[in-house]
Protein backbone atom coordinates (compact mmCIF):
# COMPACT_ATOMS: atom_id res chain seq x y z
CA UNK A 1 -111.75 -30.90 123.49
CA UNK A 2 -109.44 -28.89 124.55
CA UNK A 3 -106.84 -27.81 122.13
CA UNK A 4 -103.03 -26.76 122.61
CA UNK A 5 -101.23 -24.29 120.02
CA UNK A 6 -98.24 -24.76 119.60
CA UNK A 7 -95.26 -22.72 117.29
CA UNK A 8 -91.96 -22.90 116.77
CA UNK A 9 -89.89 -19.70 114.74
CA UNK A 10 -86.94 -18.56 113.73
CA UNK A 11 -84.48 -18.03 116.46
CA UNK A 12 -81.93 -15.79 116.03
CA UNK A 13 -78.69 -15.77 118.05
CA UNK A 14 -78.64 -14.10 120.99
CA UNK A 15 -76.46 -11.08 121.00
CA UNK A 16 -75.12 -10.37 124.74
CA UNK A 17 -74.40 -6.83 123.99
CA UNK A 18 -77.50 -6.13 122.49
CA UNK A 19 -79.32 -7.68 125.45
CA UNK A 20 -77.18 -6.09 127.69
CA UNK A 21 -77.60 -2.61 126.10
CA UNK A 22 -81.62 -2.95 126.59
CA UNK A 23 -80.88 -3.96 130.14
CA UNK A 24 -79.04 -0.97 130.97
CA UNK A 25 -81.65 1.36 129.16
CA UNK A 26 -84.26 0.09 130.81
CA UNK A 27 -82.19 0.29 134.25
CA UNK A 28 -81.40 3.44 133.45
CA UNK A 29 -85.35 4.59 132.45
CA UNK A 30 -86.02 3.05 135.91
CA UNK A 31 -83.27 5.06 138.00
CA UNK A 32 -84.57 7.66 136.30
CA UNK A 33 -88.08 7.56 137.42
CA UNK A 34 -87.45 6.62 140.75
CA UNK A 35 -85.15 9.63 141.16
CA UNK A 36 -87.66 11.89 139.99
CA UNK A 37 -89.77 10.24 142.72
CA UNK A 38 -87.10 10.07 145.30
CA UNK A 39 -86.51 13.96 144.56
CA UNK A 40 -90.07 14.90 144.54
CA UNK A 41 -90.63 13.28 147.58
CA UNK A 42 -87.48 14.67 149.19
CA UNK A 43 -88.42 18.09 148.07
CA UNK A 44 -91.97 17.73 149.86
CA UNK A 45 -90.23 16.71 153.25
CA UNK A 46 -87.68 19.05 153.34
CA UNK A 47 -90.13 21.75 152.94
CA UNK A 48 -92.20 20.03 155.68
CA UNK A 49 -89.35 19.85 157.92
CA UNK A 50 -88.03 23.80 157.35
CA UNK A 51 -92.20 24.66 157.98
CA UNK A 52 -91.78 22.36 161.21
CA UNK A 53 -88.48 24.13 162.17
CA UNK A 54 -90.64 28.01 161.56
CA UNK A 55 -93.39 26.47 163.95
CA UNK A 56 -90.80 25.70 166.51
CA UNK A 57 -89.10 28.92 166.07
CA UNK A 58 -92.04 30.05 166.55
CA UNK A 59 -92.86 28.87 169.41
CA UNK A 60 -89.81 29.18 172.05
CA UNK A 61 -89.95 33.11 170.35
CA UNK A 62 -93.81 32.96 172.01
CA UNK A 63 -92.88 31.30 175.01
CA UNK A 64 -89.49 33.04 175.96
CA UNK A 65 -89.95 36.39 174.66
CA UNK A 66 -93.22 37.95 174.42
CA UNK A 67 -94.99 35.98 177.11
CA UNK A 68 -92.69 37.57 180.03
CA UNK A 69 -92.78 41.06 178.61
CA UNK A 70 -96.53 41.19 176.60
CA UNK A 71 -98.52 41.44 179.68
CA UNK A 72 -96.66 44.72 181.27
CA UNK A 73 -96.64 46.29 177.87
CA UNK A 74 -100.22 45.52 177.71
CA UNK A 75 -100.88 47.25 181.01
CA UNK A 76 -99.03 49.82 179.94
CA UNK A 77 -95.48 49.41 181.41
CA UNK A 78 -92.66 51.90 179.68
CA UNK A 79 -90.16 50.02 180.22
CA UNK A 80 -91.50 46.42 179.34
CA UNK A 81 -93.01 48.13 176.58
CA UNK A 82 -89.23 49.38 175.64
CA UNK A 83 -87.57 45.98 176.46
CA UNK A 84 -90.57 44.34 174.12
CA UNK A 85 -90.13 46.71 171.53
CA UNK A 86 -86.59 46.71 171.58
CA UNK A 87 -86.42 42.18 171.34
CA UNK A 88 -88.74 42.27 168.30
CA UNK A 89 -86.62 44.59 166.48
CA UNK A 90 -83.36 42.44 167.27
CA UNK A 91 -85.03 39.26 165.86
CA UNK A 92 -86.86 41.55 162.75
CA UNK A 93 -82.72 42.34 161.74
CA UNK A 94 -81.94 39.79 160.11
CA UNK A 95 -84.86 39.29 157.68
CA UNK A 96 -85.69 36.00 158.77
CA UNK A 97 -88.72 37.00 160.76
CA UNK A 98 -90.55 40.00 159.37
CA UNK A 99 -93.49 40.58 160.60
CA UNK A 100 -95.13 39.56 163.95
CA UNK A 101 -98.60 40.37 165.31
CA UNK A 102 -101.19 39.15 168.16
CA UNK A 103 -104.19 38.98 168.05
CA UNK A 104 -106.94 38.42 170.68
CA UNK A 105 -110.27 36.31 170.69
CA UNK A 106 -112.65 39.44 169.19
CA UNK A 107 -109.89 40.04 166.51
CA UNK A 108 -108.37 43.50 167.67
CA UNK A 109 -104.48 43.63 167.11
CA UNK A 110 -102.91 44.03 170.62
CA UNK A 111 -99.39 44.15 169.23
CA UNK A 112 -97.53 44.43 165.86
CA UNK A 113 -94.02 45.35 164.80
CA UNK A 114 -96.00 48.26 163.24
CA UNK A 115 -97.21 50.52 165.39
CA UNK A 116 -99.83 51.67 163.16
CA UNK A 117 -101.78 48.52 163.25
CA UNK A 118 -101.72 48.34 167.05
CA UNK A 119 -105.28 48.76 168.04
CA UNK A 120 -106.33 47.49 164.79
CA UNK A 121 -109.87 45.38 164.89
CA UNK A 122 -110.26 43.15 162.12
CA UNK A 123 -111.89 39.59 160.86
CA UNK A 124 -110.01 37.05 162.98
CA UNK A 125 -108.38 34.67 160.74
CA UNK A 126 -109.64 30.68 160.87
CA UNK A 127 -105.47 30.06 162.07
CA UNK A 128 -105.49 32.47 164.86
CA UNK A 129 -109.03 31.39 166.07
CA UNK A 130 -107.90 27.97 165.93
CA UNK A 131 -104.80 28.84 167.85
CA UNK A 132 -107.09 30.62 170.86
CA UNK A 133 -109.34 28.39 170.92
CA UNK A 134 -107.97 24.95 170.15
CA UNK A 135 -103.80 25.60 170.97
CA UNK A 136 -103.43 24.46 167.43
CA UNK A 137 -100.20 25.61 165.66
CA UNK A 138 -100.77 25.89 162.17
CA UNK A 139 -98.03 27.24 158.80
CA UNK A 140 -98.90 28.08 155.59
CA UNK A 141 -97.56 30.21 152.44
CA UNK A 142 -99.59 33.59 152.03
CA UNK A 143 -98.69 36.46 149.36
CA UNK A 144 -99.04 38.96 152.32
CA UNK A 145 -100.22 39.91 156.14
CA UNK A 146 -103.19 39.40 157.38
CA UNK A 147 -102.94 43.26 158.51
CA UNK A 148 -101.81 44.77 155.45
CA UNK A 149 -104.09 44.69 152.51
CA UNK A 150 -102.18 43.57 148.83
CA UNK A 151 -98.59 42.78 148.16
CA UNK A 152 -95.88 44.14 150.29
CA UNK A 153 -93.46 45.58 148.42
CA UNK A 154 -90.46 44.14 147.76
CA UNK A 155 -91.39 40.54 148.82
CA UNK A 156 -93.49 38.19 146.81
CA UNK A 157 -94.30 35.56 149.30
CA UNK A 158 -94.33 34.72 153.17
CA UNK A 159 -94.24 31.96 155.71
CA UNK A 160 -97.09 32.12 158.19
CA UNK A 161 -96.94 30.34 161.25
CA UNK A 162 -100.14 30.79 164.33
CA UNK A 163 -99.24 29.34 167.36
CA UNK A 164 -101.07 30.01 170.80
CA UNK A 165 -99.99 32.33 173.46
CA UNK A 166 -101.01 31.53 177.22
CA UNK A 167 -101.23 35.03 179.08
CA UNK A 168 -101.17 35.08 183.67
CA UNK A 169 -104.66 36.02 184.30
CA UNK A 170 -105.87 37.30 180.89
CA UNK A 171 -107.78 35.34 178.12
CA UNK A 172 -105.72 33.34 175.10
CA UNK A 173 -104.30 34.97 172.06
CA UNK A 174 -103.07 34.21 169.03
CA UNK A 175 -99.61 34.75 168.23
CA UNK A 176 -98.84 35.22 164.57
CA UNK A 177 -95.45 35.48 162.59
CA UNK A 178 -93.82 35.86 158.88
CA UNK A 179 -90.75 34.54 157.88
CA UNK A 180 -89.20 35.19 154.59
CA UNK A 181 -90.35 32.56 152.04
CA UNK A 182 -86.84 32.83 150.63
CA UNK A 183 -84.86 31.90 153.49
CA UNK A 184 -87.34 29.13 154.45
CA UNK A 185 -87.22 28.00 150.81
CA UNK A 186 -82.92 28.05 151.30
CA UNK A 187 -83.77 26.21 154.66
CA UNK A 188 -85.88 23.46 152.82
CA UNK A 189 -82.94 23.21 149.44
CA UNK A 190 -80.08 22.62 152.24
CA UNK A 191 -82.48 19.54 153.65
CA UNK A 192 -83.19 18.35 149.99
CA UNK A 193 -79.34 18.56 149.23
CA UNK A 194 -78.69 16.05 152.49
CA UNK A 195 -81.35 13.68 151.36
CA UNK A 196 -81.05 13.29 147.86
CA UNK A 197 -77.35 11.30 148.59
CA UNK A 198 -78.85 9.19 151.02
CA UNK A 199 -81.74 8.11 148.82
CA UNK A 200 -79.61 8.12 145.33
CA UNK A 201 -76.56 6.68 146.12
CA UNK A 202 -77.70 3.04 147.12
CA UNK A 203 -79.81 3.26 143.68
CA UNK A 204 -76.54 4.06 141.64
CA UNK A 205 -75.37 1.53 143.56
CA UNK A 206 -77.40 -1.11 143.09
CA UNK A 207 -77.29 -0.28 139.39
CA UNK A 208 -73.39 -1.09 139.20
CA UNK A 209 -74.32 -4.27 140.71
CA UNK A 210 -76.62 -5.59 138.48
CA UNK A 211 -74.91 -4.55 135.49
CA UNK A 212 -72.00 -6.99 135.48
CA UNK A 213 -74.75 -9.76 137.15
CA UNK A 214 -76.73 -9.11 133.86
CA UNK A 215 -73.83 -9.48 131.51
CA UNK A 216 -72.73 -12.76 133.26
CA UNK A 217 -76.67 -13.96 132.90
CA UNK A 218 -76.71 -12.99 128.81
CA UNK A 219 -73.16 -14.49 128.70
CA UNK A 220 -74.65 -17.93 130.05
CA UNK A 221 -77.79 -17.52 127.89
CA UNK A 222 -75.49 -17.14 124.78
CA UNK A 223 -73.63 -20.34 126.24
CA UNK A 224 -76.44 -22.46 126.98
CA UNK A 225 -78.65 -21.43 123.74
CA UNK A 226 -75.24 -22.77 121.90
CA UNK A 227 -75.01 -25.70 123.63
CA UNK A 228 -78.53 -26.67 122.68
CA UNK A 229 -77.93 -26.02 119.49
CA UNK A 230 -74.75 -28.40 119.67
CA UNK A 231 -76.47 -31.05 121.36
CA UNK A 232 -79.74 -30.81 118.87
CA UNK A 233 -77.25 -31.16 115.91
CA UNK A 234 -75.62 -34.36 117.50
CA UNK A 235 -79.19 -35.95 118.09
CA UNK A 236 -80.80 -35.24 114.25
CA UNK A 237 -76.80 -36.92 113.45
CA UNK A 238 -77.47 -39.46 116.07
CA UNK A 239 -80.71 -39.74 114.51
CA UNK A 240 -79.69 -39.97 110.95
CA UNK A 241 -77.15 -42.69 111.72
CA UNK A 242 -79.27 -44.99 113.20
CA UNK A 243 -81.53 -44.29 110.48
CA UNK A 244 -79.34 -44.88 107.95
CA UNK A 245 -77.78 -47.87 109.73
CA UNK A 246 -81.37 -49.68 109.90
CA UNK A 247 -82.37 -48.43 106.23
CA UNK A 248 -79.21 -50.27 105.06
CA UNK A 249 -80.23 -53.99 107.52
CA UNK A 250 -83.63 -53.42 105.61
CA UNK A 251 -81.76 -53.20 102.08
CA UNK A 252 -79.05 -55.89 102.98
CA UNK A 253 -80.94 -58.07 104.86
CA UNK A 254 -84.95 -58.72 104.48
CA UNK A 255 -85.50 -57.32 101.38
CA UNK A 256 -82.73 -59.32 99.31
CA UNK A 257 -83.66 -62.54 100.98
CA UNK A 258 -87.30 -61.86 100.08
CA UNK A 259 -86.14 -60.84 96.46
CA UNK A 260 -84.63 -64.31 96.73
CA UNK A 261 -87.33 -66.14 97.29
CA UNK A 262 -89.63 -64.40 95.02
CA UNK A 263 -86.87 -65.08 92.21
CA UNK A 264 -86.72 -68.76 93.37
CA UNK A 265 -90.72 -69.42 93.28
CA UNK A 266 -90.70 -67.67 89.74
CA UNK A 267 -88.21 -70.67 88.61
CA UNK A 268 -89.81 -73.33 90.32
CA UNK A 269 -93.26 -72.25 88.94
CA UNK A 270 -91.57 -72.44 85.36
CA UNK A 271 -90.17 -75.47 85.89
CA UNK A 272 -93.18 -77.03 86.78
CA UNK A 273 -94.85 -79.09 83.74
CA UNK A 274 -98.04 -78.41 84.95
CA UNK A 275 -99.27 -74.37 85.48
CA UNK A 276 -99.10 -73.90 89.07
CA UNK A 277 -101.79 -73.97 91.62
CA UNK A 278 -103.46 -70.82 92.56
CA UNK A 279 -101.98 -70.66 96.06
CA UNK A 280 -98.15 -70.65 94.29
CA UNK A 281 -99.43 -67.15 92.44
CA UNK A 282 -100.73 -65.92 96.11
CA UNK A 283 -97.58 -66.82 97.98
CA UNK A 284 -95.27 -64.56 95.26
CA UNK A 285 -97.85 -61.89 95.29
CA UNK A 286 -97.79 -62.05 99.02
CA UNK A 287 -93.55 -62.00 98.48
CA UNK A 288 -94.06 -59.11 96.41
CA UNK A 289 -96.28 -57.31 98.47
CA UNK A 290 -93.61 -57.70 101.77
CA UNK A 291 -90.88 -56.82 99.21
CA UNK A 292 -92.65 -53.34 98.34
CA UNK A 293 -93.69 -52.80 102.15
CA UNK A 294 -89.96 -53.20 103.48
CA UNK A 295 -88.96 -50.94 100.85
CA UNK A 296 -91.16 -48.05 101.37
CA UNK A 297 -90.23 -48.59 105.25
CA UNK A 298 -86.79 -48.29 104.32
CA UNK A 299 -87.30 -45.01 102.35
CA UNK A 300 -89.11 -43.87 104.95
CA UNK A 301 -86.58 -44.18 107.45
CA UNK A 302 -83.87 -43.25 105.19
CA UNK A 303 -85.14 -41.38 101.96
CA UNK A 304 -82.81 -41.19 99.20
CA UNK A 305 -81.26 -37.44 98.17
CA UNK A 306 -84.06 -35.38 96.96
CA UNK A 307 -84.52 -32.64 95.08
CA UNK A 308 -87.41 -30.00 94.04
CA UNK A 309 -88.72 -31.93 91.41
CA UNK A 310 -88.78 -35.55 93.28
CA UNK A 311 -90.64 -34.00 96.64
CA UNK A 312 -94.19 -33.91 95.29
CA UNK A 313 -94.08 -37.49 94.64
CA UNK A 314 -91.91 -38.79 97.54
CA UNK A 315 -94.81 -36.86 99.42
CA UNK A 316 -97.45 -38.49 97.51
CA UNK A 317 -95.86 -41.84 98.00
CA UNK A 318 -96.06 -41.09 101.95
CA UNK A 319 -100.10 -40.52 101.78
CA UNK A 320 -100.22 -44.39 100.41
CA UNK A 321 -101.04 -45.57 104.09
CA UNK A 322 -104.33 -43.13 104.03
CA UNK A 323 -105.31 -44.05 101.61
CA UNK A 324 -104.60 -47.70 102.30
CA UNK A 325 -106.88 -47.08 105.34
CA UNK A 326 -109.92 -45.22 103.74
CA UNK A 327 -108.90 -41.63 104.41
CA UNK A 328 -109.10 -39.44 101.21
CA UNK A 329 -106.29 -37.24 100.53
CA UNK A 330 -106.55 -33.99 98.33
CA UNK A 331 -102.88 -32.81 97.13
CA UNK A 332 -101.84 -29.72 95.92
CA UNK A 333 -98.44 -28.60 94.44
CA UNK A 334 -98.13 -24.91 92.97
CA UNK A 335 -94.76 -23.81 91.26
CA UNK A 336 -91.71 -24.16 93.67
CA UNK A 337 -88.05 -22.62 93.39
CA UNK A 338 -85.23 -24.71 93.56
CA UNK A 339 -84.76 -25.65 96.79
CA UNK A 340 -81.57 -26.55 98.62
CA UNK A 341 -80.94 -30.49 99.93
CA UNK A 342 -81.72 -29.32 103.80
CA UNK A 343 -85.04 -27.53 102.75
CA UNK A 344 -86.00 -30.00 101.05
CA UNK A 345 -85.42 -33.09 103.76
CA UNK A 346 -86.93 -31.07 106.76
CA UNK A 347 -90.29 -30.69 104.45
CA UNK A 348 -90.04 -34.49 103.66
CA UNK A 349 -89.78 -35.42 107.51
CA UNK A 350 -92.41 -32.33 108.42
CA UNK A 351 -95.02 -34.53 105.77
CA UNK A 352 -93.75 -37.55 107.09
CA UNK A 353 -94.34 -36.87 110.61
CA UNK A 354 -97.58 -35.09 110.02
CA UNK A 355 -99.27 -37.83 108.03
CA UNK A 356 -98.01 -40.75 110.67
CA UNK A 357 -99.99 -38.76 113.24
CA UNK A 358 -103.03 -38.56 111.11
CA UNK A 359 -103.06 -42.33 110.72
CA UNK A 360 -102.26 -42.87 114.29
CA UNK A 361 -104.18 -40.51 116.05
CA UNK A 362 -106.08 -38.44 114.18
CA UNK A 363 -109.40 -40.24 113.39
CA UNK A 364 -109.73 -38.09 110.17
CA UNK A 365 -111.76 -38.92 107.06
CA UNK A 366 -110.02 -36.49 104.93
CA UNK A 367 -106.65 -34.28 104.62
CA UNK A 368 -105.49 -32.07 102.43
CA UNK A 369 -101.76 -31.41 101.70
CA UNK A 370 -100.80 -28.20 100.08
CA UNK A 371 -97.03 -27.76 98.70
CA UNK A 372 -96.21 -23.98 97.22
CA UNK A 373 -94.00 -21.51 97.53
CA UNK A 374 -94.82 -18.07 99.71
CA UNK A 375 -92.88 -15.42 97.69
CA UNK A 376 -90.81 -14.05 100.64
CA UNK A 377 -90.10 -14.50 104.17
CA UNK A 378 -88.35 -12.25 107.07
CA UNK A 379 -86.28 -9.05 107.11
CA UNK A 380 -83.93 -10.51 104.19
CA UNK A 381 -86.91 -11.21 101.86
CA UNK A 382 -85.48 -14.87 101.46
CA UNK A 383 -87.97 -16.81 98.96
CA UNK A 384 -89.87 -19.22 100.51
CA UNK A 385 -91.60 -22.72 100.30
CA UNK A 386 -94.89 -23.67 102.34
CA UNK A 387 -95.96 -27.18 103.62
CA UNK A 388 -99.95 -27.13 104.71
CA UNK A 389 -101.48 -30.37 105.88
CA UNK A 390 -104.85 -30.10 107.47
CA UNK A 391 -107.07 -33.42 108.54
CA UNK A 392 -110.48 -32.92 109.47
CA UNK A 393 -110.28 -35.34 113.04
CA UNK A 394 -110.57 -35.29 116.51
CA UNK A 395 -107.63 -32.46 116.81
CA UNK A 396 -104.64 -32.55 119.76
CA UNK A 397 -105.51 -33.62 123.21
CA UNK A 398 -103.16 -31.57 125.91
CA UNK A 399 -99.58 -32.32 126.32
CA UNK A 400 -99.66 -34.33 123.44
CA UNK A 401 -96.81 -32.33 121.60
CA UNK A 402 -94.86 -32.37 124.10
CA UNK A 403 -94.50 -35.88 125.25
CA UNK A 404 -90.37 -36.73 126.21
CA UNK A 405 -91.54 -38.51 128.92
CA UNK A 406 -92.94 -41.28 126.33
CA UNK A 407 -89.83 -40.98 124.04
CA UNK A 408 -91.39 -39.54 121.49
CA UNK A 409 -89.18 -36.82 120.04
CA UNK A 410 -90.47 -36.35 116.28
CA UNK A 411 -92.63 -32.93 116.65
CA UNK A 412 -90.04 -31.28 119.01
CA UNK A 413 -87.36 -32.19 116.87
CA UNK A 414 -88.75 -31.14 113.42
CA UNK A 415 -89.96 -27.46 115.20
CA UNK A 416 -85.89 -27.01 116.28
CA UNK A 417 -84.43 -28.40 113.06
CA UNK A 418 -86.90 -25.96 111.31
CA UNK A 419 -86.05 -22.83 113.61
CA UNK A 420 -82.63 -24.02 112.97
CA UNK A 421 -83.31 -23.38 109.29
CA UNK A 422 -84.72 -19.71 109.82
CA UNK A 423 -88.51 -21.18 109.05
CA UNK A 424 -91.24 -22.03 111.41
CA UNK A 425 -93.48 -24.33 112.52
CA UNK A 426 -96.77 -24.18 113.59
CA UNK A 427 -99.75 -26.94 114.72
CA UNK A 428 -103.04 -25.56 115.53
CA UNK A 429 -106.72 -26.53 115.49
CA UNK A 430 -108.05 -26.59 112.47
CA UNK A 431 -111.54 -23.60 111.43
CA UNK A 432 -114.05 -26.26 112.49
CA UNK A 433 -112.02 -29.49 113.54
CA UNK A 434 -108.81 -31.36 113.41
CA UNK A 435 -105.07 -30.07 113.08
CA UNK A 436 -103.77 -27.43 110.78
CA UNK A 437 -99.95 -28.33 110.55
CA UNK A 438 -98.06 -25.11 108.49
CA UNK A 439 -94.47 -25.37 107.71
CA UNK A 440 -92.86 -22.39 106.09
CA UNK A 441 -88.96 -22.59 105.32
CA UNK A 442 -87.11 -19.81 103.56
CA UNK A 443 -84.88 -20.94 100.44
CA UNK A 444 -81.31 -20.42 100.55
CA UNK A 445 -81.03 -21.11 96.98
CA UNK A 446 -82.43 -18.30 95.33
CA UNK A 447 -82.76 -19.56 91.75
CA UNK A 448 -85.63 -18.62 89.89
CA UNK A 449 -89.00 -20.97 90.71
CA UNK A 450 -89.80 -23.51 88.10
CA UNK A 451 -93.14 -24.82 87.32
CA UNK A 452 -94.07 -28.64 88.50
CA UNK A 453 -96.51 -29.57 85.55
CA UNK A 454 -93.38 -32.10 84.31
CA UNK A 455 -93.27 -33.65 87.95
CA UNK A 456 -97.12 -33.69 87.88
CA UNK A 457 -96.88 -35.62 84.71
CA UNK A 458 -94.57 -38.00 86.00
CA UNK A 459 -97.27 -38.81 88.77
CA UNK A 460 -99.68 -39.38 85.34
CA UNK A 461 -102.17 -36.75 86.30
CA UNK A 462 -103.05 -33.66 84.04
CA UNK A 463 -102.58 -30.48 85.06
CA UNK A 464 -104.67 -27.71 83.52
CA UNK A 465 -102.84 -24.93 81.73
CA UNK A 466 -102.11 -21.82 84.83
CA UNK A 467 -102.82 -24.38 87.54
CA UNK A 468 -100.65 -26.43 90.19
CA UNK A 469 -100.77 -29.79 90.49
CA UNK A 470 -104.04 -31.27 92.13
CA UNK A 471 -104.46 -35.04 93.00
CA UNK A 472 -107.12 -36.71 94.63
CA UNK A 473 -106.42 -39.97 96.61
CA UNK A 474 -108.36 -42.09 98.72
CA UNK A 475 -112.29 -42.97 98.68
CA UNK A 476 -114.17 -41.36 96.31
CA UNK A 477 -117.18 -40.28 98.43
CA UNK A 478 -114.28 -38.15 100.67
């Protein structure tokens, strides 16, 4: 069968600013992380974008520079040679560009800035033969040249861009440029700096929002956990009233006119001359009995004021209907503290409630009660009292704690009057069957605990020296 746990706590009041604080840190966390992301990711593309602007720099340089005025210096034209020269230099002034050299398919050096490497035959790079071969235009950071061999002084790292360079009537090349790393790297911050409002602002934004829509949310939390509060207390009061008001019809009512009678047959049966017949003595037992079951009703509605000492055997009174039906009961009190009148109540109607279920629904052959106190409970180490009872039935069917629909409030209200008390509640299945029903309740009155051996001898059972009070009811086979 499936079983459904079930536990009410302790709720504390829900402090707005509190929430509101953990709302904003964890905001906060998340702006965080998503504008390290943002920035990362901005960072990335703007250096992809200032690489993309070197390739297209690149490129017009290739197309409307050294394609009109390669092929004459390559055939060995003064002049165009001159005017070649003479461009490269202009565009090598500024220290944006600083190196630039072509290659051709077999990996000889046909130009370069340097005229020292002119001539030059060396391993193609993969770029360049891409860029013959394939018009693929390729950029990369590199520590130096692919003509000069180590470090150039001075810098510490390049841009290198290969693009292809179509030649009238002569085969493909590869042309191949530097730029400095640093001004690329300025190129790239100056994109980051124009993305980074675009992608932060609407977060910060946003944030603002939500704030005041989060402190407006806790504020109606706050209201609405107060009003349930308010409207919990008016239904235990409503509750208590009616109780009260029905307890007192019981006492007014029923049970005097039944006192009556049973007063009235004991006269008449002295009166007689003769001793009455047997079926007199059943009818005023019979009185007697309705007399005694109107009255524990009405204390059961309605018990009287309570205290410490009277709960072990108001609870002990309450496990008369299992036994009346055959269901053993094993009770156990250890040494409780003085308890104060609402601790005391809410374990009365937690017992109450508990056993009525057993008898009604449980099936169970056995329970055990177990009364005691816990020693301390919850971050003000309050003393506090425990209420176990455990039957060994067919256990909870689902949705059966929770069953408003039917009008049957009793569970739901004892877990809220009990987190209204600081305590909790829990019902679970039992180790190997049934319901384990735990109530703990912490004790606002912190007098010192007293032991219940005189309440246990009250109840006429004996109580071994250094042990809590133990009572067996019910069949003895159980």
């Amino acid at each position: 069968m499936n079983l459904e746990f079930w536990r009410g706590g302790s709720r504390r009041p829900v402090s707005v600013r509190r929430q509101l604080g953990i709302f904003c840190g964890v905001a906060a966390v998340a702006l965080i992380l998503v504008s390290v992301a943002a920035v990362t990711a901005s960072r990335s593309l703007a250096r992809s974008q200032a690489l993309k602007d070197a390739e297209r720099t690149t490129t017009r340089l290739a197309d409307l520079v050294i394609s009109p005025l390669l092929p004459g210096a390559l055939t060995g034209s003064g002049p165009l040679r001159d005017e070649l020269d003479r461009a490269i230099i202009n565009r090598l002034a500024d220290g944006y560009l600083t190196q630039i050299t072509i290659w051709d398919e077999t990996g000889q050096v046909r130009y370069d800035n340097d005229p020292a490497q002119i001539g030059r035959r060396l391993p193609l790079p993969a770029e360049a033969r891409s860029a013959i071969t394939g018009d693929v235009v390729s950029s990369d950071f590199t520590d130096h040249p692919e003509v000069n061999i180590g470090p150039v002084p001075g810098r510490s790292e390049f841009v290198e861009i290969y693009v292809p360079l179509r030649l009238p009537h002569q085969h493909s090349m590869a042309f191949e440029a530097y730029y400095d790393y640093a001004r690329v790297n300025e190129l790239a911050h100056e994109v980051l700096m124009e993305l980074i409002p675009v992608v932060l602002v609407p977060l910060v934004l946003l944030q603002l929002i939500h704030i005041p829509m989060a402190a407006s949310l806790a504020s109606r939390v706050r209201r609405n956990e107060a009003e349930r509060v308010r409207l919990l207390e008016l239904s235990l009061s409503g509750s208590e009233r009616e109780r009260l008001r029905i307890a007192a019809d019981l006492h007014d009512g029923p049970i005097q006119e039944l006192a009556g009678t049973g007063y009235a047959f004991q006269m008449w049966a002295a009166s007689l001359p003769q001793p009455p017949e047997p079926i007199v003595d059943q009818l005023q037992a019979a009185v007697n009995r309705s007399i005694g079951s109107l009255r524990r009703l009405m204390i059961d509605l309605y018990p009287p004021d309570l205290d410490a000492s009277q709960l072990p055997r108001t609870i002990s009174d309450l496990a008369e209907s299992l036994r009346t039906k055959g269901i053993g009961v094993t009770f156990t009190v250890a040494a409780l503290p003085e308890l104060d009148a609402e601790t005391v109540t809410a374990l009365y109607r937690i017992a109450r409630e508990a056993l009525a279920n057993v008898v009604e629904h449980a099936c169970a052959s056995q329970v055990s009660i177990n009364l005691g106190s816990r020693g301390t409970e919850g971050r003000q180490r309050t003393p506090a009292v425990y209420l176990r009872i455990a039957d060994d039935g067919i256990g909870l069917h689902e949705g059966f704690l929770d069953r408003r629909a039917e009008g049957h409030l009793g569970l739901r209200l004892l877990v809220d009057r009990v987190s209204h008390l600081g305590g909790s509640l829990s019902i679970a299945p039992g180790p190997t069957a049934g319901v384990v029903v735990t109530a703990v309740l912490p004790n606002g009155n912190r007098s010192t605990a007293r032991p219940v051996d005189a309440r246990a001898h009250k109840l006429g059972v004996h109580v071994p020296p250094g042990q809590g009070y133990r009572a067996r009811r019910g069949s003895d086979h159980c």
